[in-house]
Protein backbone atom coordinates (compact mmCIF):
# COMPACT_ATOMS: atom_id res chain seq x y z
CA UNK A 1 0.00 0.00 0.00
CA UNK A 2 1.11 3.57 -1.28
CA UNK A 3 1.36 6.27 1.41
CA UNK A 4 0.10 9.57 0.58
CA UNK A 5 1.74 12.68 1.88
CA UNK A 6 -0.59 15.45 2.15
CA UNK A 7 0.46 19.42 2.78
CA UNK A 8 -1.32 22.16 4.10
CA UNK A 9 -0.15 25.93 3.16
CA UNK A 10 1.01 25.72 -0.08
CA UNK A 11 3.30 23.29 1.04
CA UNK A 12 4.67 24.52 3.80
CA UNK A 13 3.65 22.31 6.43
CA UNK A 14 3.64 18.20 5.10
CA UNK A 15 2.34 15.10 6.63
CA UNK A 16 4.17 12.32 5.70
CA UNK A 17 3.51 8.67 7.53
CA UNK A 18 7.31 7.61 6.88
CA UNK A 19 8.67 10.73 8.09
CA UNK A 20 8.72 11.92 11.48
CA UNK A 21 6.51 8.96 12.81
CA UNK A 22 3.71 11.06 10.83
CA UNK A 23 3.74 14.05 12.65
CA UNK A 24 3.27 17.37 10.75
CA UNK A 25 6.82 18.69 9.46
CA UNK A 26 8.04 21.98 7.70
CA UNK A 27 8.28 21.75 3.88
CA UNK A 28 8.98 17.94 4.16
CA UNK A 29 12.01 18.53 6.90
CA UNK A 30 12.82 16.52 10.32
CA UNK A 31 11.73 19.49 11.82
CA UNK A 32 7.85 19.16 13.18
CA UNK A 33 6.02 21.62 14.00
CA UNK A 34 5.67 20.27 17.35
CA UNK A 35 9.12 21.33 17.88
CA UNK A 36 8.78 25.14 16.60
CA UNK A 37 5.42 25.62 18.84
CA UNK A 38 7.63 24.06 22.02
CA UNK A 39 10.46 26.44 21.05
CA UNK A 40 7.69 29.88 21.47
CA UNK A 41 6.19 28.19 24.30
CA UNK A 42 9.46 28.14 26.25
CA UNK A 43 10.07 31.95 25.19
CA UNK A 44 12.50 31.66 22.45
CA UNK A 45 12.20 33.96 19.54
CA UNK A 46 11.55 33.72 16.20
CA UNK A 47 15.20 34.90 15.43
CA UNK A 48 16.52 32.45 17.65
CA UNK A 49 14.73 29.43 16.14
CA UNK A 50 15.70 30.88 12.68
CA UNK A 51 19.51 30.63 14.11
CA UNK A 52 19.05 26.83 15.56
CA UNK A 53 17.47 26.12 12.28
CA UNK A 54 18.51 28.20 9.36
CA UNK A 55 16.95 25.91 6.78
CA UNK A 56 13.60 27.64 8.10
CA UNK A 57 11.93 31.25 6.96
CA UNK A 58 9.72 33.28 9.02
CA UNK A 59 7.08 32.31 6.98
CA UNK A 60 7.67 28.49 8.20
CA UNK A 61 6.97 29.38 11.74
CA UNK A 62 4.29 31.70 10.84
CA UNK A 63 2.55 28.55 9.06
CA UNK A 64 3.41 26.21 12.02
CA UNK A 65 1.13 28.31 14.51
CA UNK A 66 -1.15 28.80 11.44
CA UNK A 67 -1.42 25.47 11.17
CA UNK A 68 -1.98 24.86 15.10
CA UNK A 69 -4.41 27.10 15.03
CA UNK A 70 -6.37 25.61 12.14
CA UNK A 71 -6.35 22.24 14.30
CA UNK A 72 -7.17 23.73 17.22
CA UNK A 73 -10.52 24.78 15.40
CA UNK A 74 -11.41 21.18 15.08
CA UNK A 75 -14.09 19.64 17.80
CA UNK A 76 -12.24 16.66 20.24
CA UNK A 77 -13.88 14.26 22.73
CA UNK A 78 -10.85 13.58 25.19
CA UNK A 79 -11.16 10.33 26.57
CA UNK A 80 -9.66 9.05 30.03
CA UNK A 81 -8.02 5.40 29.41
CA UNK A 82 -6.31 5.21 32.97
């Protein structure tokens, strides 16, 4: 069976099963979004994740909390399992 990547922003954020255990990534990178929205959550700037990771734009973190924001616009049921 064929796995299908699928990307969201013109490509800037990708969703690839074989990469990055299928988490969302930038432009197809090892570098999820997960990561960037952990890096502003701790305080870190944009400049200073541009400098850890200069394969990125400021557009790339721009679509990352784009992108979280999007899927935070989605309805969940949480479920306890413990």
């Amino acid at each position: 069976m064929q796995t299908e990547t699928l990307a969201y922003f013109n490509g800037a954020i990708t969703v690839d099963p074989d990469l990055c255990n299928g988490r969302p990534t930038i432009r197809g990178q090892r570098i999820t979004v997960q990561t960037i929205l952990e890096f502003l959550s701790a305080g870190d700037t944009q400049e200073e994740i541009l400098q850890h990771y200069p394969t990125l734009t400021a557009e790339d973190i721009q679509s990352c909390l784009a992108f979280s924001a999007q899927m935070m616009g989605n309805r969940y049921t949480l479920q306890k399992t413990a």
